[in-house]
N, C-alpha and C. Protein backbone atom coordinates (compact mmCIF):
# COMPACT_ATOMS: atom_id res chain seq x y z
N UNK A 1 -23.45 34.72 -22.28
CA UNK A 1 -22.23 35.20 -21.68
C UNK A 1 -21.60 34.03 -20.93
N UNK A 2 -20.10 33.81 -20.74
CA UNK A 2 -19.39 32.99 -20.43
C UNK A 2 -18.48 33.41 -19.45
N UNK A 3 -18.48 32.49 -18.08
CA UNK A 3 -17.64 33.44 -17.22
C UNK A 3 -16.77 31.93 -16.78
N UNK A 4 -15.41 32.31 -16.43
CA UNK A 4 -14.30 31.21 -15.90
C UNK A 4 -14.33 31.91 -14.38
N UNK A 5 -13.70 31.10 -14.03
CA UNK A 5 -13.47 31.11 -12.26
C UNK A 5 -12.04 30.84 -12.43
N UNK A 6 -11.06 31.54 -12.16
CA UNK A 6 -9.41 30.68 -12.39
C UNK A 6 -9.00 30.45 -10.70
N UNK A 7 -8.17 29.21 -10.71
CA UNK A 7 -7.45 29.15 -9.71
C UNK A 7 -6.86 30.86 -8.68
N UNK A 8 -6.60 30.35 -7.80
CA UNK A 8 -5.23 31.20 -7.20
C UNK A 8 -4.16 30.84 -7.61
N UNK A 9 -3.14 31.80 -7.85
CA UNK A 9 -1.92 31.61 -8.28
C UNK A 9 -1.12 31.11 -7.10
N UNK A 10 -0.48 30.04 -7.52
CA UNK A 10 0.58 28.82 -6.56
C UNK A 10 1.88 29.80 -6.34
N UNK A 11 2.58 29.50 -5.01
CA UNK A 11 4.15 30.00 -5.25
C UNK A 11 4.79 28.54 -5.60
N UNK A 12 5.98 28.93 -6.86
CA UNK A 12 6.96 27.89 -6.73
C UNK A 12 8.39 28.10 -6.37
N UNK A 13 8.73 27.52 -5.97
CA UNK A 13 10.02 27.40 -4.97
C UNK A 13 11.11 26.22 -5.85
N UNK A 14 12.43 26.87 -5.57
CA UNK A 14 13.18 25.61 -5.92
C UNK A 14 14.58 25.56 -4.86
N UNK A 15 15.28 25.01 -4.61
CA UNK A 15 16.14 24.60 -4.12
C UNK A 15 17.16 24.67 -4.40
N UNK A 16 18.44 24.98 -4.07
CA UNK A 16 19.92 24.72 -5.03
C UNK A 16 20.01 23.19 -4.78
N UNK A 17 20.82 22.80 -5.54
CA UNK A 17 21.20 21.53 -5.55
C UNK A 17 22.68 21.21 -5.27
N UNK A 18 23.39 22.69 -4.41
CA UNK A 18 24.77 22.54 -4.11
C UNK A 18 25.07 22.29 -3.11
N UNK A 19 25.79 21.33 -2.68
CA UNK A 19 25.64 20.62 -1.31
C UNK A 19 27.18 21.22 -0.82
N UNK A 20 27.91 22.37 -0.96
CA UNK A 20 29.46 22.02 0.20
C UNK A 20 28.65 22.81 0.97
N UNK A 21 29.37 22.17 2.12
CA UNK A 21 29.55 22.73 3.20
C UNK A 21 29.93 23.93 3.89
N UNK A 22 30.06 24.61 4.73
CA UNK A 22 30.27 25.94 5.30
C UNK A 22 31.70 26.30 5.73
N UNK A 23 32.03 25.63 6.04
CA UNK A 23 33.68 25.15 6.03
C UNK A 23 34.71 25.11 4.80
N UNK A 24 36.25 26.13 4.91
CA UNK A 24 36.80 25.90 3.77
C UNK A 24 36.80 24.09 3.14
N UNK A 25 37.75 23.51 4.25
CA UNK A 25 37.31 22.22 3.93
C UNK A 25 36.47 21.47 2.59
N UNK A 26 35.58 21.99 3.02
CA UNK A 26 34.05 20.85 2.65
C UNK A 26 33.60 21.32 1.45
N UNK A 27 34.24 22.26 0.86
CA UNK A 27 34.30 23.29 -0.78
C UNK A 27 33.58 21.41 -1.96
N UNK A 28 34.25 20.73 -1.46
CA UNK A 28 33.62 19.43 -2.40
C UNK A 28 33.94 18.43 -1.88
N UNK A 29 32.47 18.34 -0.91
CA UNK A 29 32.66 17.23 -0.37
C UNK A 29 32.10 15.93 -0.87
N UNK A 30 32.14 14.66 -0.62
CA UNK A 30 32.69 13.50 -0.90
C UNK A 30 31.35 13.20 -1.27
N UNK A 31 31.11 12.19 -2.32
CA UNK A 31 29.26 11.89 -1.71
C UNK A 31 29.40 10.86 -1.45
N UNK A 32 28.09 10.67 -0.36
CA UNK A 32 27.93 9.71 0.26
C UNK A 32 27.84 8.22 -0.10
N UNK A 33 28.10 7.83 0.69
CA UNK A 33 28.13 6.03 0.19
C UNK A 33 26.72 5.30 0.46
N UNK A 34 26.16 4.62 -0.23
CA UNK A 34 25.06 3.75 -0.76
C UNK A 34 24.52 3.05 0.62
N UNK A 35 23.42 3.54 0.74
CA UNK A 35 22.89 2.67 2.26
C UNK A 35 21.95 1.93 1.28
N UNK A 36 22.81 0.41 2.18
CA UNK A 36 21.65 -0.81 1.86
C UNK A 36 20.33 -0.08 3.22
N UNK A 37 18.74 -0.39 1.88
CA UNK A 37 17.93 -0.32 2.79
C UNK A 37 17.20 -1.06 2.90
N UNK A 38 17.61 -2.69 2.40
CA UNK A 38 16.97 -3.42 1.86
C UNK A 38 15.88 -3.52 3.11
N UNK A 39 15.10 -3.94 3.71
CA UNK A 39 14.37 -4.48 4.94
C UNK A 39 14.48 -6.20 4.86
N UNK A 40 14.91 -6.31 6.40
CA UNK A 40 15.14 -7.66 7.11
C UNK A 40 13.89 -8.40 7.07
N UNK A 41 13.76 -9.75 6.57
CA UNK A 41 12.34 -10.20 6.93
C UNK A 41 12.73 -11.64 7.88
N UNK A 42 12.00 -11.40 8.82
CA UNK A 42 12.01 -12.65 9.23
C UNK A 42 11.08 -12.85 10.12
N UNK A 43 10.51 -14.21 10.61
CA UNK A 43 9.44 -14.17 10.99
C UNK A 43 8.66 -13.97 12.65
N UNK A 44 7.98 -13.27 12.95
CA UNK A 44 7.46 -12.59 13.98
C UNK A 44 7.99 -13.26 15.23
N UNK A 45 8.33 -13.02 16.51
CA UNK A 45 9.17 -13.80 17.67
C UNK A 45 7.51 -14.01 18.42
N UNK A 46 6.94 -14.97 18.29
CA UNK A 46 5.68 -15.15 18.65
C UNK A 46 4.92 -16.17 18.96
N UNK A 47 4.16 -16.41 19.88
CA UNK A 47 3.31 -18.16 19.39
C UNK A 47 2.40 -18.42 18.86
N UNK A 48 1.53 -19.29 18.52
CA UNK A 48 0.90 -19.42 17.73
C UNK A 48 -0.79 -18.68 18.70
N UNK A 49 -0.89 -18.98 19.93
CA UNK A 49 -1.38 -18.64 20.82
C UNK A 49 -1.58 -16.80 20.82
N UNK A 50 -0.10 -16.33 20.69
CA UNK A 50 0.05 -14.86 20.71
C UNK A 50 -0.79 -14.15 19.88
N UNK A 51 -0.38 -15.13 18.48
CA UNK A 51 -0.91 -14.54 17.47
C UNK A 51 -2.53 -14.42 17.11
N UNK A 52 -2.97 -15.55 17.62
CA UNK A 52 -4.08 -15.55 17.72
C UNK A 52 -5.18 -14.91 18.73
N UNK A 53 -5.03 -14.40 20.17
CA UNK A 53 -5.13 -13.48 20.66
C UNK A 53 -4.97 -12.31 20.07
N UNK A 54 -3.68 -11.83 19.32
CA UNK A 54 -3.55 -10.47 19.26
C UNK A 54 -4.67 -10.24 17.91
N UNK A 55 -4.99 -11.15 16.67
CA UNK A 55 -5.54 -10.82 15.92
C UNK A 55 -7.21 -11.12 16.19
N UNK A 56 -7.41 -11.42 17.42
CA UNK A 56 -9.00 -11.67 17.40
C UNK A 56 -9.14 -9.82 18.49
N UNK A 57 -8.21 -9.78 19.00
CA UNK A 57 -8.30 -8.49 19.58
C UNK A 57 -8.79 -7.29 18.33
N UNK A 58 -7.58 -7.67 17.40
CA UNK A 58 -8.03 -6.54 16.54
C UNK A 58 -9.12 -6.67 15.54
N UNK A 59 -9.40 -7.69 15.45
CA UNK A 59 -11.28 -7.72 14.63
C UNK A 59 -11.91 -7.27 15.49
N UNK A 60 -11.95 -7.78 16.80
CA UNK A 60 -12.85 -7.11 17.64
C UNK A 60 -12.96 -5.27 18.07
N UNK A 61 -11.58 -4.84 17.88
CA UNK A 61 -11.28 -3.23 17.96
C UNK A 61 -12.23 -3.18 16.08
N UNK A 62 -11.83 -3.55 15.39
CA UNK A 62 -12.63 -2.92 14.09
C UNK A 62 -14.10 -3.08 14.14
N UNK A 63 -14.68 -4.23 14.65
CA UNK A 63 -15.88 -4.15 14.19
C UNK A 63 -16.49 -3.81 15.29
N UNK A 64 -16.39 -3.14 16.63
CA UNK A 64 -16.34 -1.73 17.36
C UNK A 64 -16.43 -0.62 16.93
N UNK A 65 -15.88 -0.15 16.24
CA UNK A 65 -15.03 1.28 15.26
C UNK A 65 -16.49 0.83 14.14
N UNK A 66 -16.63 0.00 13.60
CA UNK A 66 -17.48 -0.17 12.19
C UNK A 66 -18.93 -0.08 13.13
N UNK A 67 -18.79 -0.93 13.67
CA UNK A 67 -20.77 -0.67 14.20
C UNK A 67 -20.61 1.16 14.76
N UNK A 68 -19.71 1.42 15.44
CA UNK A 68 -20.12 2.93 15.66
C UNK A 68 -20.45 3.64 14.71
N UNK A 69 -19.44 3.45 13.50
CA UNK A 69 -19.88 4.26 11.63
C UNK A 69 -21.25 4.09 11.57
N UNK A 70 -21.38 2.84 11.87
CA UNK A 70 -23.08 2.05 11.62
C UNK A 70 -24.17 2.82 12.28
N UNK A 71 -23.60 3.32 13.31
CA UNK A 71 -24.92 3.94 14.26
C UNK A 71 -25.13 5.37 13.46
N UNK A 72 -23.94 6.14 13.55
CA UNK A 72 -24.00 7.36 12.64
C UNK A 72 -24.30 7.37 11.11
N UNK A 73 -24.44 6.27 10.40
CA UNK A 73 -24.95 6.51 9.21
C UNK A 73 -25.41 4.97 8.61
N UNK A 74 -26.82 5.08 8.80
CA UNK A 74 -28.01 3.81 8.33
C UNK A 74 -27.30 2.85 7.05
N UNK A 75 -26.62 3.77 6.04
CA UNK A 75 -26.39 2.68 5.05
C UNK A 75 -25.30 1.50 5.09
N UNK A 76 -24.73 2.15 6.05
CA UNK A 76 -23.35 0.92 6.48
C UNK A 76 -24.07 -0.59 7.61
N UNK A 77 -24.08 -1.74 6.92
CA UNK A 77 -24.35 -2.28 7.82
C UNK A 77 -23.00 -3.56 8.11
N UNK A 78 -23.12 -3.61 9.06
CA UNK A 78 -22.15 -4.07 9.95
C UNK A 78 -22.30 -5.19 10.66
N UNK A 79 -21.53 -6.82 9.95
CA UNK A 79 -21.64 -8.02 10.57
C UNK A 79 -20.17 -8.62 10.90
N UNK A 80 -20.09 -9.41 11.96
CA UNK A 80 -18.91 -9.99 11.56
C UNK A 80 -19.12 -11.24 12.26
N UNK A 81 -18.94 -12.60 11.50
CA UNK A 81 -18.98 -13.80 11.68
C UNK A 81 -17.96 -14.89 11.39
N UNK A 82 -17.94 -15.69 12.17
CA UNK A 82 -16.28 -16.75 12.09
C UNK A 82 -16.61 -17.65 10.83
C-alpha cells in the first residue's frame, strides 16, 4: 500500500495593475520619470590609521562571536592568526 502526504493548499493573490488615482483628475496619470539609481562610489573619508583600527576591531568582534559557536559545539574550531 502507498500513501502521499500532500501539501496545504497556498492562497494566491494578485493585484490590479491600474494605477489612476482617486481623483477625477488623475483618471491617467502620467508615468513616472526614470530614477537614476546608479550608486556613487567614491572612496571612504578616512585614514589609513582609521581604517586599520576599525578593521582589527571587527576581526576581533568575529572571532569573539566564533570561539563562543566553538564553546557550544566541539566541531568548530576556532583560530585566528596575523
Amino acid at each position: 500500500m502507498l500513501y502521499f502526504c500532500l501539501p496545504a493548499p497556498r492562497n494566491f493573490q494578485t493585484t490590479s495593475s491600474y494605477h489612476a488615482g482617486i481623483m477625477p483628475e488623475t483618471d491617467k496619470p502620467a508615468p513616472r520619470e526614470a530614477q537614476d539609481n546608479e550608486p556613487v562610489l567614491r572612496p571612504a573619508e578616512q585614514t589609513e590609521e582609521e581604517f586599520h583600527q576599525r578593521s582589527e576591531d571587527f576581526l576581533q568582534n568575529l572571532v569573539e562571536r566564533l570561539e563562543q559557536l566553538q564553546d557550544k559545539n566541539s566541531a568548530l574550531e576556532v583560530e585566528y592568526s596575523v
